[in-house]
Each structure stands twice: as C-alpha cells, then as structure tokens.
PDB file of N, CA and C in Angstrom:
ATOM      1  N   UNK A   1     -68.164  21.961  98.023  1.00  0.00           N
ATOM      2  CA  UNK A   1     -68.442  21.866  99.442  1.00  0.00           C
ATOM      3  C   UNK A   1     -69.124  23.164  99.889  1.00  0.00           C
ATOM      4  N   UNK A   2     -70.215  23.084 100.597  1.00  0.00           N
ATOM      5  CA  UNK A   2     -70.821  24.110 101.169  1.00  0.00           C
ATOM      6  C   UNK A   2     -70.006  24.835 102.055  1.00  0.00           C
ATOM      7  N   UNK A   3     -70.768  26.142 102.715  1.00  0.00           N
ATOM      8  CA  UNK A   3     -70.439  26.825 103.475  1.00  0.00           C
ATOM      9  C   UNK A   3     -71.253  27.390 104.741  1.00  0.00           C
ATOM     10  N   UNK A   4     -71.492  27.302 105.897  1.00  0.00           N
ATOM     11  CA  UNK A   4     -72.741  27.361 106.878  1.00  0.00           C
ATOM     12  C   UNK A   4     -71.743  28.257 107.721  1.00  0.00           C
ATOM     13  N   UNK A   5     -72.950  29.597 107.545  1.00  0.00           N
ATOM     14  CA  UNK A   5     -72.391  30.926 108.433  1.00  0.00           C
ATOM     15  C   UNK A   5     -73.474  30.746 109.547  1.00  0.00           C
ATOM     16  N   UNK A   6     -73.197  30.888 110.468  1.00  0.00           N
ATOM     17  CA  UNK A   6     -74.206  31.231 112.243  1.00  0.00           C
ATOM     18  C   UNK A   6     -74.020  32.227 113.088  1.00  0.00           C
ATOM     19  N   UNK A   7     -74.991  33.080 113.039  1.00  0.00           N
ATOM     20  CA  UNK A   7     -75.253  34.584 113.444  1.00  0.00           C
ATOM     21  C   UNK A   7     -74.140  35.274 112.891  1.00  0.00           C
ATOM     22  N   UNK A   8     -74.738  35.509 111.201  1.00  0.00           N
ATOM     23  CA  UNK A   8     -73.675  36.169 110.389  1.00  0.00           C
ATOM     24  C   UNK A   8     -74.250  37.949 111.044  1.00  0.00           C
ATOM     25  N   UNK A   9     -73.259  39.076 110.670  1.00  0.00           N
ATOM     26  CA  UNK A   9     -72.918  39.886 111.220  1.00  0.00           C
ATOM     27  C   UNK A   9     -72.563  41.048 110.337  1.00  0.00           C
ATOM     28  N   UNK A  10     -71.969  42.659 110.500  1.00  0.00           N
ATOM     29  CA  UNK A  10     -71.395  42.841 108.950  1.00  0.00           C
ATOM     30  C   UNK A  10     -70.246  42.654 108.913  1.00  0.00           C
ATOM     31  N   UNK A  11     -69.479  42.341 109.750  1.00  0.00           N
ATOM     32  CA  UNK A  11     -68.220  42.144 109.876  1.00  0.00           C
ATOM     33  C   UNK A  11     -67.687  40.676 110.183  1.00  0.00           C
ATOM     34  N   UNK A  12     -68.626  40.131 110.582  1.00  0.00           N
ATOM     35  CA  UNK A  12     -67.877  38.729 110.591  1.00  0.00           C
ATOM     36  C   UNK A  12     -69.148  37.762 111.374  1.00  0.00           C
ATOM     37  N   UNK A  13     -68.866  36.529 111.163  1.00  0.00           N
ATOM     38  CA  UNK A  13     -70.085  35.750 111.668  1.00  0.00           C
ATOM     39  C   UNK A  13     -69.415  35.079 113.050  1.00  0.00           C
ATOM     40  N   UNK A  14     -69.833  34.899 113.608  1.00  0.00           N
ATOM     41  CA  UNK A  14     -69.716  34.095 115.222  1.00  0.00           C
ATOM     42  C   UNK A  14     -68.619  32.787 114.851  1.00  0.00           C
ATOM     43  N   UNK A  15     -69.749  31.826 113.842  1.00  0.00           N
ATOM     44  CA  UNK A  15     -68.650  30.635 113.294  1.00  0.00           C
ATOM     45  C   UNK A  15     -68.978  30.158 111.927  1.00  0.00           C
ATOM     46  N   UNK A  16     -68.574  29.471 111.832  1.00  0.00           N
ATOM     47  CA  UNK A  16     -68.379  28.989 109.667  1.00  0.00           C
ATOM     48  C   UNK A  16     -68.005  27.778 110.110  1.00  0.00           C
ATOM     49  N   UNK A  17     -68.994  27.089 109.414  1.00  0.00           N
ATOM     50  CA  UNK A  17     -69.034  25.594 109.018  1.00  0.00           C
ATOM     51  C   UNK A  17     -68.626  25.540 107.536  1.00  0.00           C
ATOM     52  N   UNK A  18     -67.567  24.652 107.303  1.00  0.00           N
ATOM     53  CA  UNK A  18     -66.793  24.353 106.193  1.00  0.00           C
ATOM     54  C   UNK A  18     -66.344  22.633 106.162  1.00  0.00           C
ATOM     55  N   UNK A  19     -67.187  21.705 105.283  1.00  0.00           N
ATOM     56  CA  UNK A  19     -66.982  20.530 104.983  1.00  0.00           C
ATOM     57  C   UNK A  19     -67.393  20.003 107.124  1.00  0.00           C
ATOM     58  N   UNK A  20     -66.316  19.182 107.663  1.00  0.00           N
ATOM     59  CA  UNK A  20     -66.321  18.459 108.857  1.00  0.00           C
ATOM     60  C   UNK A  20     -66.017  19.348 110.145  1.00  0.00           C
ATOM     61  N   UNK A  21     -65.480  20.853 109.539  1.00  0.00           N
ATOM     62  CA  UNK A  21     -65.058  21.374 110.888  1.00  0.00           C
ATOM     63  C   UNK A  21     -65.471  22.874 110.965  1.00  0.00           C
ATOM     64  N   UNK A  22     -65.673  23.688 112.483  1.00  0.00           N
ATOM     65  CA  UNK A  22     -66.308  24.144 112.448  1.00  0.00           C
ATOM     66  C   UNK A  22     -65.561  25.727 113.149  1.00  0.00           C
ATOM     67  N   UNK A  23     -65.265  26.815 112.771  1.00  0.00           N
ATOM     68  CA  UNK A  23     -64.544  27.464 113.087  1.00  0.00           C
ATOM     69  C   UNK A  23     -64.919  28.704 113.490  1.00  0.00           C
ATOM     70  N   UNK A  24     -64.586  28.975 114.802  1.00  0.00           N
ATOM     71  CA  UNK A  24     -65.818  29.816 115.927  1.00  0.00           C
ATOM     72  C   UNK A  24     -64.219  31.222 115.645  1.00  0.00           C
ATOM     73  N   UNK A  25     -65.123  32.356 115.581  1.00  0.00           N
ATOM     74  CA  UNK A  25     -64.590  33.363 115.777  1.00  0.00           C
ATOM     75  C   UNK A  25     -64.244  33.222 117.492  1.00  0.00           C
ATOM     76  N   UNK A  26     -63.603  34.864 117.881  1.00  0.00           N
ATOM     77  CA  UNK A  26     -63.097  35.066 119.298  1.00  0.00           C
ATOM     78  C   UNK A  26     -64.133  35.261 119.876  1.00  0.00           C
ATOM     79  N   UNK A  27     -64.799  34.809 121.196  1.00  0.00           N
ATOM     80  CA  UNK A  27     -65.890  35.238 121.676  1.00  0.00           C
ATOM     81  C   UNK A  27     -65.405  36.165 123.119  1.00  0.00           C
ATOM     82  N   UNK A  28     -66.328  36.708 123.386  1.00  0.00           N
ATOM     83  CA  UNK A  28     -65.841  37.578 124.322  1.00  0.00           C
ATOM     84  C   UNK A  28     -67.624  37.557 125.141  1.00  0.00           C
ATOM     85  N   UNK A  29     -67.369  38.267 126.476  1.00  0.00           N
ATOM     86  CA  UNK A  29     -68.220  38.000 127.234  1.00  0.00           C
ATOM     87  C   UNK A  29     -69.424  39.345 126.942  1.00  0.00           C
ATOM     88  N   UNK A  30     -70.645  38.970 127.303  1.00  0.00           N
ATOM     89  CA  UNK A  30     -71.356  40.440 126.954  1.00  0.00           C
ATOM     90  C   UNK A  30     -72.332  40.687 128.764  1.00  0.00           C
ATOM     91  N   UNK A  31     -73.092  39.996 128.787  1.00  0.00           N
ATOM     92  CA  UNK A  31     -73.282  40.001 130.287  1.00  0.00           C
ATOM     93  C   UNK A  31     -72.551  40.481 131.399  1.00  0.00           C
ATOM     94  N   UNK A  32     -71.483  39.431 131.621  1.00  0.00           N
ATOM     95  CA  UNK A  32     -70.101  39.653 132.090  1.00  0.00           C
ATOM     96  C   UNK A  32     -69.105  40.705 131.547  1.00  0.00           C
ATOM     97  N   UNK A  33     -69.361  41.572 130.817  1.00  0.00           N
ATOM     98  CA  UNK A  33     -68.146  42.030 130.460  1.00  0.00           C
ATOM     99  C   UNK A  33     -67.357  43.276 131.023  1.00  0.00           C
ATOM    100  N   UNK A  34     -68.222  43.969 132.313  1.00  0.00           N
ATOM    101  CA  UNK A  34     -67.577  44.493 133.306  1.00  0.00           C
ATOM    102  C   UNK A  34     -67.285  43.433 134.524  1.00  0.00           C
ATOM    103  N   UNK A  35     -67.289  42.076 134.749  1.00  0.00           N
ATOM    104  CA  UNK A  35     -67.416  41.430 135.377  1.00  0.00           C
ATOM    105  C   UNK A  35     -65.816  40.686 135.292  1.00  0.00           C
ATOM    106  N   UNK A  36     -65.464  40.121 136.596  1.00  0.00           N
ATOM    107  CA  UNK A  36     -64.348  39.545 136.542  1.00  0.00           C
ATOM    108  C   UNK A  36     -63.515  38.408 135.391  1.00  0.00           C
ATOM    109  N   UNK A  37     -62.334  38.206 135.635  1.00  0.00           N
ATOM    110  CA  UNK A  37     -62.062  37.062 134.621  1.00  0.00           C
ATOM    111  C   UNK A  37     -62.382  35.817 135.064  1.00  0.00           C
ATOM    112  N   UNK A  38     -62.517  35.100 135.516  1.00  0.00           N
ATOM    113  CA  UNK A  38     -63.811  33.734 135.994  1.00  0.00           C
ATOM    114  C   UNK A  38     -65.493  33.914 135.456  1.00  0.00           C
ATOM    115  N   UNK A  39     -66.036  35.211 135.795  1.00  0.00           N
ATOM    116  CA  UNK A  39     -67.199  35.411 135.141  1.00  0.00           C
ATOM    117  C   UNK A  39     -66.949  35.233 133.712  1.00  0.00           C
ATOM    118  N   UNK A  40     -66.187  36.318 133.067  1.00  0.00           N
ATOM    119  CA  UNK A  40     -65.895  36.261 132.173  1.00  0.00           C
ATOM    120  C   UNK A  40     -66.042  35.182 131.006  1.00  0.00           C
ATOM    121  N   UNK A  41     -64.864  34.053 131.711  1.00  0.00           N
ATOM    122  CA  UNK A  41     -64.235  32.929 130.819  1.00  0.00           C
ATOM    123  C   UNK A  41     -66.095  31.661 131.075  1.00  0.00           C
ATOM    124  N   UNK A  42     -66.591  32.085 132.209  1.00  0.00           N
ATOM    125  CA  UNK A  42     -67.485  31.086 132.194  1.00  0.00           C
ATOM    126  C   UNK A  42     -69.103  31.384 131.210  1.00  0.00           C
ATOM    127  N   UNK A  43     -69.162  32.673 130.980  1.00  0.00           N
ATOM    128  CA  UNK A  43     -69.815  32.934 129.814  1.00  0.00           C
ATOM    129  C   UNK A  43     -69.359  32.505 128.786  1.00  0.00           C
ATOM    130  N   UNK A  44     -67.881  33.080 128.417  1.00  0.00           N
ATOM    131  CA  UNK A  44     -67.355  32.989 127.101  1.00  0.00           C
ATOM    132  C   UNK A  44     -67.908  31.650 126.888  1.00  0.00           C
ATOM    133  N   UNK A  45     -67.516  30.389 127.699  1.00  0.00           N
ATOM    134  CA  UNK A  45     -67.848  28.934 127.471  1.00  0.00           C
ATOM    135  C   UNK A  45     -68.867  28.148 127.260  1.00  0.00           C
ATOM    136  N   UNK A  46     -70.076  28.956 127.894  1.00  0.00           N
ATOM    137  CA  UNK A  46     -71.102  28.830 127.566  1.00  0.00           C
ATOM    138  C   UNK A  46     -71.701  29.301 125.775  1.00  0.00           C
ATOM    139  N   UNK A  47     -70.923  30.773 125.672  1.00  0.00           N
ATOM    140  CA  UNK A  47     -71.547  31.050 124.334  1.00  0.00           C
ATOM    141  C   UNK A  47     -70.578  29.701 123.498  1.00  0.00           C
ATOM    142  N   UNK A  48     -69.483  29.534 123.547  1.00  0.00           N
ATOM    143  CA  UNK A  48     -68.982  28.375 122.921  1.00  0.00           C
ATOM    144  C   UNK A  48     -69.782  27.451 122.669  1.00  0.00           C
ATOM    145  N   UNK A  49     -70.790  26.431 123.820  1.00  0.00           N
ATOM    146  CA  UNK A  49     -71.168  25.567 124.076  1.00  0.00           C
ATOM    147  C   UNK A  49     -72.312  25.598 122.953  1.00  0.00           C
ATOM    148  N   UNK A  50     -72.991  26.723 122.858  1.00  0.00           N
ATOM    149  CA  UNK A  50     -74.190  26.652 122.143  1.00  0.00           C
ATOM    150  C   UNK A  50     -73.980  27.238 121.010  1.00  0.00           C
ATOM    151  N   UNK A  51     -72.692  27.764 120.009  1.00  0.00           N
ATOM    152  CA  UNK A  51     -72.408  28.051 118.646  1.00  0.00           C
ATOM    153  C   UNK A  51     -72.017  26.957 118.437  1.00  0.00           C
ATOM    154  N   UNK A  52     -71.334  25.656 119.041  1.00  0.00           N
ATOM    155  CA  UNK A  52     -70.552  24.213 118.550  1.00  0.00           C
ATOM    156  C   UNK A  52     -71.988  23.365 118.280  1.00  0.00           C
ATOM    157  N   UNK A  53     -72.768  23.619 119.163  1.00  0.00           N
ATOM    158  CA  UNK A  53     -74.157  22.843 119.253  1.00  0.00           C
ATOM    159  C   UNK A  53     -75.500  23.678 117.666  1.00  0.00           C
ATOM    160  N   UNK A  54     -75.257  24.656 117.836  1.00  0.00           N
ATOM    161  CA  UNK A  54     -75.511  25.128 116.078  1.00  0.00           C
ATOM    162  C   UNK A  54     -75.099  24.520 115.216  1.00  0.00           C
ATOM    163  N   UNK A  55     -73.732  24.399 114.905  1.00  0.00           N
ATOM    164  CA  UNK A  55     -73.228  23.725 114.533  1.00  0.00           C
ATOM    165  C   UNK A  55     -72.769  22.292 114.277  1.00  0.00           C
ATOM    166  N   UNK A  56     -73.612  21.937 115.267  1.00  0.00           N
ATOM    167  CA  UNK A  56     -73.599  20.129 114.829  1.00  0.00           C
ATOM    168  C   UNK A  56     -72.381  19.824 115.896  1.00  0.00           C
ATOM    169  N   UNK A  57     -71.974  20.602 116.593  1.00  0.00           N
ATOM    170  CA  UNK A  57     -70.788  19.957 117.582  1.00  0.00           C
ATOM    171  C   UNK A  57     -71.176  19.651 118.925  1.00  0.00           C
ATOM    172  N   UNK A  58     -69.579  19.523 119.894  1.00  0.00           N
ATOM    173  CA  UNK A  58     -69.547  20.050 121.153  1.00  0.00           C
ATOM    174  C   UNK A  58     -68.438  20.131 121.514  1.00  0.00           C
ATOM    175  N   UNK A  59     -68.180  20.071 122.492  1.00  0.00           N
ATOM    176  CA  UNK A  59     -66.620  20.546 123.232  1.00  0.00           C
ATOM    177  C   UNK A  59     -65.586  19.638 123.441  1.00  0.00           C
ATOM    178  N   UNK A  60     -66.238  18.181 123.078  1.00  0.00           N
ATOM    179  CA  UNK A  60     -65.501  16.754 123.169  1.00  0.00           C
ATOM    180  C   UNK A  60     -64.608  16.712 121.811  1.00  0.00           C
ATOM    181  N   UNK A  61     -64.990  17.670 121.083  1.00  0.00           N
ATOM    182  CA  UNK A  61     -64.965  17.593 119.160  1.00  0.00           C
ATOM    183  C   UNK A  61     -64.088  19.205 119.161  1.00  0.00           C
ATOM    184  N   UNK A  62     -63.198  19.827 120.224  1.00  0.00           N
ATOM    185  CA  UNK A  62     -62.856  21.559 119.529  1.00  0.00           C
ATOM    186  C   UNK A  62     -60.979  20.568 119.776  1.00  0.00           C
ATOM    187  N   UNK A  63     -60.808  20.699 118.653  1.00  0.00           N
ATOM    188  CA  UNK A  63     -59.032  20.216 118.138  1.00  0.00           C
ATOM    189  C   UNK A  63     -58.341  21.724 118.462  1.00  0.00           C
ATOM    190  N   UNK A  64     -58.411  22.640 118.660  1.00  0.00           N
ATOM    191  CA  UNK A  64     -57.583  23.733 118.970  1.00  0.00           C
ATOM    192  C   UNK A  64     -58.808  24.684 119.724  1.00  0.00           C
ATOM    193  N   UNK A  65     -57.845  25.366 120.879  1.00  0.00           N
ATOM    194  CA  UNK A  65     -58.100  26.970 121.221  1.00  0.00           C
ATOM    195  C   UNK A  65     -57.283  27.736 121.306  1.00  0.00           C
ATOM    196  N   UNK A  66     -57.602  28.978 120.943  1.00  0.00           N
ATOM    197  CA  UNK A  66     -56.589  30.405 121.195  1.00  0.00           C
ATOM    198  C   UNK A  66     -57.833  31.126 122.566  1.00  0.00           C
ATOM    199  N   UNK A  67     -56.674  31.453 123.012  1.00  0.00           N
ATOM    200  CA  UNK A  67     -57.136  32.161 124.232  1.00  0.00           C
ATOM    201  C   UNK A  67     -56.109  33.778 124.564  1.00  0.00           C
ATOM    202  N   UNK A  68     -56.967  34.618 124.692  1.00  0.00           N
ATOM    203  CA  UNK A  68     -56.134  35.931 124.931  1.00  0.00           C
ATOM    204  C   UNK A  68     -56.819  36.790 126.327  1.00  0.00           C
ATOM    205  N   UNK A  69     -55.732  36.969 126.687  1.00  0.00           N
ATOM    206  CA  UNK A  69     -55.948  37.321 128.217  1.00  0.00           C
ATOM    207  C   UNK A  69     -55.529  39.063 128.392  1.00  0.00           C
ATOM    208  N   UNK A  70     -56.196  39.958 128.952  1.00  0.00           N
ATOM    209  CA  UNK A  70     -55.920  41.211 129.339  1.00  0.00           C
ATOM    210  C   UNK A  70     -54.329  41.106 129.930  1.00  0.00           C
ATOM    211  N   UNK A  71     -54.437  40.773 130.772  1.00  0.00           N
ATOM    212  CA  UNK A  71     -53.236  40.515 131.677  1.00  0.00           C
ATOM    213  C   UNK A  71     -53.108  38.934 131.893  1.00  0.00           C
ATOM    214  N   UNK A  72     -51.794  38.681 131.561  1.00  0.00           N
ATOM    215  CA  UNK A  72     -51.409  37.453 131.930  1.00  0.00           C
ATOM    216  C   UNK A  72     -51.423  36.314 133.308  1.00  0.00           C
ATOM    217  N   UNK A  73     -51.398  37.419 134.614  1.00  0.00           N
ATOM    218  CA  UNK A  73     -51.228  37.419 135.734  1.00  0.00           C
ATOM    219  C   UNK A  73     -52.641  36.507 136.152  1.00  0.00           C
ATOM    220  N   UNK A  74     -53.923  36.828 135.297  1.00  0.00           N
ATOM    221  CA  UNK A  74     -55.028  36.517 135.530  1.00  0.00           C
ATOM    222  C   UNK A  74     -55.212  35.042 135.166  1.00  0.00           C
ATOM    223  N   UNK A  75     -54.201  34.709 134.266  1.00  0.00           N
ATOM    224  CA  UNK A  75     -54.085  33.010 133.621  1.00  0.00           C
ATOM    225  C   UNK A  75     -54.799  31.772 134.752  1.00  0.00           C
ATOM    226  N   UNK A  76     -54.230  32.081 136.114  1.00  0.00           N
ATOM    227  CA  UNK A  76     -55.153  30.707 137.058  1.00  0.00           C
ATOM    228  C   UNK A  76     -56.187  31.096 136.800  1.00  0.00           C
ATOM    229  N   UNK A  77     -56.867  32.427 137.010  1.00  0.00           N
ATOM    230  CA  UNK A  77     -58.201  32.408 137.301  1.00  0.00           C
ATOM    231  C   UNK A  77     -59.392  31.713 136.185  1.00  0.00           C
ATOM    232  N   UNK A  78     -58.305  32.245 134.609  1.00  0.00           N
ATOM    233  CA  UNK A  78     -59.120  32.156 133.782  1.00  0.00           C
ATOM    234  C   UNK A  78     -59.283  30.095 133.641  1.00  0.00           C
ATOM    235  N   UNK A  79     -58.176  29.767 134.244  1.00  0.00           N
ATOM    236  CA  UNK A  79     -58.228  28.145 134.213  1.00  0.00           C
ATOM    237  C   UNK A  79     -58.893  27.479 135.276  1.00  0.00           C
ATOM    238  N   UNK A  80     -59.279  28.186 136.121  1.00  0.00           N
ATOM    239  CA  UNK A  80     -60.128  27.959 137.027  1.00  0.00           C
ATOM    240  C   UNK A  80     -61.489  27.398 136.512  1.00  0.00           C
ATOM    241  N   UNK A  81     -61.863  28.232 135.664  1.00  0.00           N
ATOM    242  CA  UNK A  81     -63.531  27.904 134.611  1.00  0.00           C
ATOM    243  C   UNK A  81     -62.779  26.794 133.824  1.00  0.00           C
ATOM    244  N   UNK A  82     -61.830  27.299 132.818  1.00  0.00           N
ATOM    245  CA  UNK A  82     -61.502  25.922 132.053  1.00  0.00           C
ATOM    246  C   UNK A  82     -61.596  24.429 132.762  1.00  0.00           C
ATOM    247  N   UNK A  83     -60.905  24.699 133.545  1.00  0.00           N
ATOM    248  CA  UNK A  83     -60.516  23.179 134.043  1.00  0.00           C
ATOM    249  C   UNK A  83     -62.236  22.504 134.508  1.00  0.00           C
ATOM    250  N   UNK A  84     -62.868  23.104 134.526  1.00  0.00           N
ATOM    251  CA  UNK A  84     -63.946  22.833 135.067  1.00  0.00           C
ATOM    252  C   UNK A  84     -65.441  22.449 133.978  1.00  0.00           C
ATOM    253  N   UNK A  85     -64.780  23.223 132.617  1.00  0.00           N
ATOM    254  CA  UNK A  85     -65.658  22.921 131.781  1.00  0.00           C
ATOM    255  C   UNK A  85     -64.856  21.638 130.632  1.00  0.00           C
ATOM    256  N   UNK A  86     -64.076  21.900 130.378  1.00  0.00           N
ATOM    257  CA  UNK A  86     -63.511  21.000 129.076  1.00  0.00           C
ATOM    258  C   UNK A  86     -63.057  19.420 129.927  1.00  0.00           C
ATOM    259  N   UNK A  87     -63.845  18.420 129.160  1.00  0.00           N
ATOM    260  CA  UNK A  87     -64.335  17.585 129.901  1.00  0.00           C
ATOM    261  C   UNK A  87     -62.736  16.242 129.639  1.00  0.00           C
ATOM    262  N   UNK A  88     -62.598  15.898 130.167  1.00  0.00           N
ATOM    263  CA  UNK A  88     -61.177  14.697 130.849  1.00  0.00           C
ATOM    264  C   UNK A  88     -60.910  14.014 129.502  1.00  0.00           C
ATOM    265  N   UNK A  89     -59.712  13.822 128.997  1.00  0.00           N
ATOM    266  CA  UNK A  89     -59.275  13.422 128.053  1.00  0.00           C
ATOM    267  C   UNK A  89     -59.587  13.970 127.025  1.00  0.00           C
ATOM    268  N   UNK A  90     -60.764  14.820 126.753  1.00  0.00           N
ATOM    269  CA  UNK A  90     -60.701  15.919 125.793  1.00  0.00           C
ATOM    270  C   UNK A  90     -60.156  17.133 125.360  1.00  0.00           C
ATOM    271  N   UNK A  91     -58.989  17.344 125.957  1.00  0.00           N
ATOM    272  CA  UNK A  91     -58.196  18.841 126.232  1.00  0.00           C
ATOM    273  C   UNK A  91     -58.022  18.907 124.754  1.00  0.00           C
ATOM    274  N   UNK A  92     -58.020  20.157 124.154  1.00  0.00           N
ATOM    275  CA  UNK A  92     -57.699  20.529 122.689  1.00  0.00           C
ATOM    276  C   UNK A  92     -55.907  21.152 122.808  1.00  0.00           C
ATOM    277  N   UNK A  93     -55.705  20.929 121.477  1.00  0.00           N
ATOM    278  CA  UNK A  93     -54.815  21.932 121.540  1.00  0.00           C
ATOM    279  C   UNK A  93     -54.541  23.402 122.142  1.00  0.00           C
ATOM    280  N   UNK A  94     -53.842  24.441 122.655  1.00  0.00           N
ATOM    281  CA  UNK A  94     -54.254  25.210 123.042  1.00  0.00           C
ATOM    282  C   UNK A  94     -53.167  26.553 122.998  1.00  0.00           C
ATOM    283  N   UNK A  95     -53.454  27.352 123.109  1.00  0.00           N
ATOM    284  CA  UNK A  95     -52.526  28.413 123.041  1.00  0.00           C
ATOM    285  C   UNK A  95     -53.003  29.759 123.544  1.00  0.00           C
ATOM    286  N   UNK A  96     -52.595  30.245 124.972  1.00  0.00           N
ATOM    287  CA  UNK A  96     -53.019  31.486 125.833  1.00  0.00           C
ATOM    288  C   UNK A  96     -52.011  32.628 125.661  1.00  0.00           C
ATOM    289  N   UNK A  97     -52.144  33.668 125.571  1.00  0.00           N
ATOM    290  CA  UNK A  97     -51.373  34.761 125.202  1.00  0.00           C
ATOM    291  C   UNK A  97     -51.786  35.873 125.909  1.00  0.00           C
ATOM    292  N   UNK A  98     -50.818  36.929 126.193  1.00  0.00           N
ATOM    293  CA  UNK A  98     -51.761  38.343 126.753  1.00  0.00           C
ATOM    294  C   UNK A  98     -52.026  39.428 125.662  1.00  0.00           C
ATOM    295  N   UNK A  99     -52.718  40.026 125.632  1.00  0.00           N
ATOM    296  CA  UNK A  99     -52.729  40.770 124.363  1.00  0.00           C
ATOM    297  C   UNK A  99     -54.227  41.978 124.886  1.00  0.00           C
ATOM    298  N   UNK A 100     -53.768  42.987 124.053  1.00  0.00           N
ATOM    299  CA  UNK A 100     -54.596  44.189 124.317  1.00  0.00           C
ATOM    300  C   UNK A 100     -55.922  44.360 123.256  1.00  0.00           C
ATOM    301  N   UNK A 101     -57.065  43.277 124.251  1.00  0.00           N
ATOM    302  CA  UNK A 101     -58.214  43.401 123.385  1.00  0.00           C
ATOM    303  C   UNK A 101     -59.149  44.724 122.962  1.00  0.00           C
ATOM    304  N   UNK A 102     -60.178  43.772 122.788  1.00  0.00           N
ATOM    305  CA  UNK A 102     -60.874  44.906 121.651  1.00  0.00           C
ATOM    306  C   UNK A 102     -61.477  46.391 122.346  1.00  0.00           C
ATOM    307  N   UNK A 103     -61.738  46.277 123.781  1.00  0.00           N
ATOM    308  CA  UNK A 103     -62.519  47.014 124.706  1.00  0.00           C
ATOM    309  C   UNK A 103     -61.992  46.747 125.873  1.00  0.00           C
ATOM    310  N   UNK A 104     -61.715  47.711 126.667  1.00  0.00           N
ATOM    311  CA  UNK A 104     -60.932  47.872 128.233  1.00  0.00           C
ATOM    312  C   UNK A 104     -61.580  46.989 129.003  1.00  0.00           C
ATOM    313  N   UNK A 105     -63.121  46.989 128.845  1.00  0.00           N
ATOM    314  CA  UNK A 105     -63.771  46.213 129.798  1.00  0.00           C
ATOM    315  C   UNK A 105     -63.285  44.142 129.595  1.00  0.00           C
ATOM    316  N   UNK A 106     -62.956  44.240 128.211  1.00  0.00           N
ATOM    317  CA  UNK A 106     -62.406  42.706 128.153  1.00  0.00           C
ATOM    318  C   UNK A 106     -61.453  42.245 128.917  1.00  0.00           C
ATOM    319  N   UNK A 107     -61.721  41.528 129.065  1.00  0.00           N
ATOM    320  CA  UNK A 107     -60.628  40.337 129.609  1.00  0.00           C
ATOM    321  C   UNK A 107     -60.062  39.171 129.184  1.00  0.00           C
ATOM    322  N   UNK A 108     -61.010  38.475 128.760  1.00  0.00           N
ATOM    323  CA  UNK A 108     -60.854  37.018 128.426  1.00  0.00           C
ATOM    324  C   UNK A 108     -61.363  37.352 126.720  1.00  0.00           C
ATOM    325  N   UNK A 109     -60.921  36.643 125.723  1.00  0.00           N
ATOM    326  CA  UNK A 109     -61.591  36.310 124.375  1.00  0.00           C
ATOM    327  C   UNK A 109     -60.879  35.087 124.258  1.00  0.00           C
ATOM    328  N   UNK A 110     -61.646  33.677 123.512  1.00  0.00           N
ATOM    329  CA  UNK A 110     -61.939  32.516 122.814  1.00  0.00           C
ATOM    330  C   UNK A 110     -62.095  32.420 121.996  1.00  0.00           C
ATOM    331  N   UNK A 111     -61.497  31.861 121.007  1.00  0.00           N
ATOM    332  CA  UNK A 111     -61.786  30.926 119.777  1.00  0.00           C
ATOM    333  C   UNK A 111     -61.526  29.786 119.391  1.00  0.00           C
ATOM    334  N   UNK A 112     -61.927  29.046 119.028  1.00  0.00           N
ATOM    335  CA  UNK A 112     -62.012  27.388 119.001  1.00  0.00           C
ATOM    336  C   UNK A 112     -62.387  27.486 117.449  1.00  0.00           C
ATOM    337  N   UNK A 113     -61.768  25.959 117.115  1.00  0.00           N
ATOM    338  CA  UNK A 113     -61.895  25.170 115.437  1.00  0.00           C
ATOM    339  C   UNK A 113     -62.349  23.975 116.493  1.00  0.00           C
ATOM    340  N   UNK A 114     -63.380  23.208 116.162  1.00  0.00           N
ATOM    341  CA  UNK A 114     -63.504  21.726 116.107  1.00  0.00           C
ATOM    342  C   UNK A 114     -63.811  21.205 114.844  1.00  0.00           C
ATOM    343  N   UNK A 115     -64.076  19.637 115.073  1.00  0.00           N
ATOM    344  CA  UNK A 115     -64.253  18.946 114.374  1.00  0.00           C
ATOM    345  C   UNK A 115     -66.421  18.561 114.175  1.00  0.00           C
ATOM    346  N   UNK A 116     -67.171  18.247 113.550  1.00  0.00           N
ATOM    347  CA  UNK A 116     -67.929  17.803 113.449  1.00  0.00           C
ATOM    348  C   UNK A 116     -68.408  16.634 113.621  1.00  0.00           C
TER     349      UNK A 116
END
C-alpha cells in the first residue's frame, strides 16, 4: 500500500494519505494567529477544508477530531465557527482539551483523520 505525503516539511507533513484514510497533522492558524479564537478556529477550518480536498476528501468524510484550546474558557467561542462549518449529521468523533500550545500567540490547533 502506498503512502501520499502533502506539503511535506522537515519535520512533519501537513497530512499522509495511507490506503482509504487520510490523516491531517494539528493545524494552527497563520494569518490569524495574533487574531482571536473565532478568527482563529475559522482559518484553522478552512486550511482543513483544502488539505482533505488534496487529499481526495472533505469534511462529510473526517471520523475523528482533536482539538486543543489555549484556555478552556474560550470553548463557545471556538464552537461558534464549528457549529457553523461541520455540516448536519456529519459531526465526527471529537475530543477538545486545554493544553499549552506551540506559540503564545496560539489558540486554537486541529487535527482530523478522515476517511476517503
């Protein structure tokens, strides 16, 4: 079975295609990334949108997300964008946590597995 890397990196590639499913590193915002957590999460979703679509996917097709939040407190806001992008009866698995990302200016980071 092959292996399909997209915007490989030296440290790690964005996502890896392996056989049917497609497994997106954490994305984090770059535009936005002094920018609030709503800005934030609505980039992050966008870069999602178009590494699943590299990949032969979309967002109807992501079976799990991890989501990590600066501060927890910020959780509506960041569901504010969610609820608005991940489309009705498609909710993935999911799992939000607070945790001390990579750069102060972060807020929000994403990662998603779908299916193909």
């Amino acid at each position: 079975m092959t292996i399909k890397r997209i915007e490989v990196g030296a440290r790690m590639s964005k996502a890896v295609v392996h056989g049917n499913t497609v497994y997106l590193a954490g994305q984090v915002a770059d535009v936005a990334k002094d920018g609030t957590v709503p800005e934030q999460t609505k980039e992050i979703l966008g870069i999602i949108d178009a590494l699943l679509a590299a990949a032969g996917s979309d967002k109807t097709k992501i079976l799990s997300a991890n989501i990590w939040l600066a501060d927890m407190g910020t959780f509506s806001q960041m569901n504010s964008e969610w609820d608005k992008w991940v489309p009705a009866g498609h909710t993935p698995a999911r799992a939000t946590v607070e945790a001390k990302l990579a750069a102060p200016n972060y807020k929000v980071e994403i990662a998603v597995i779908a299916a193909i």
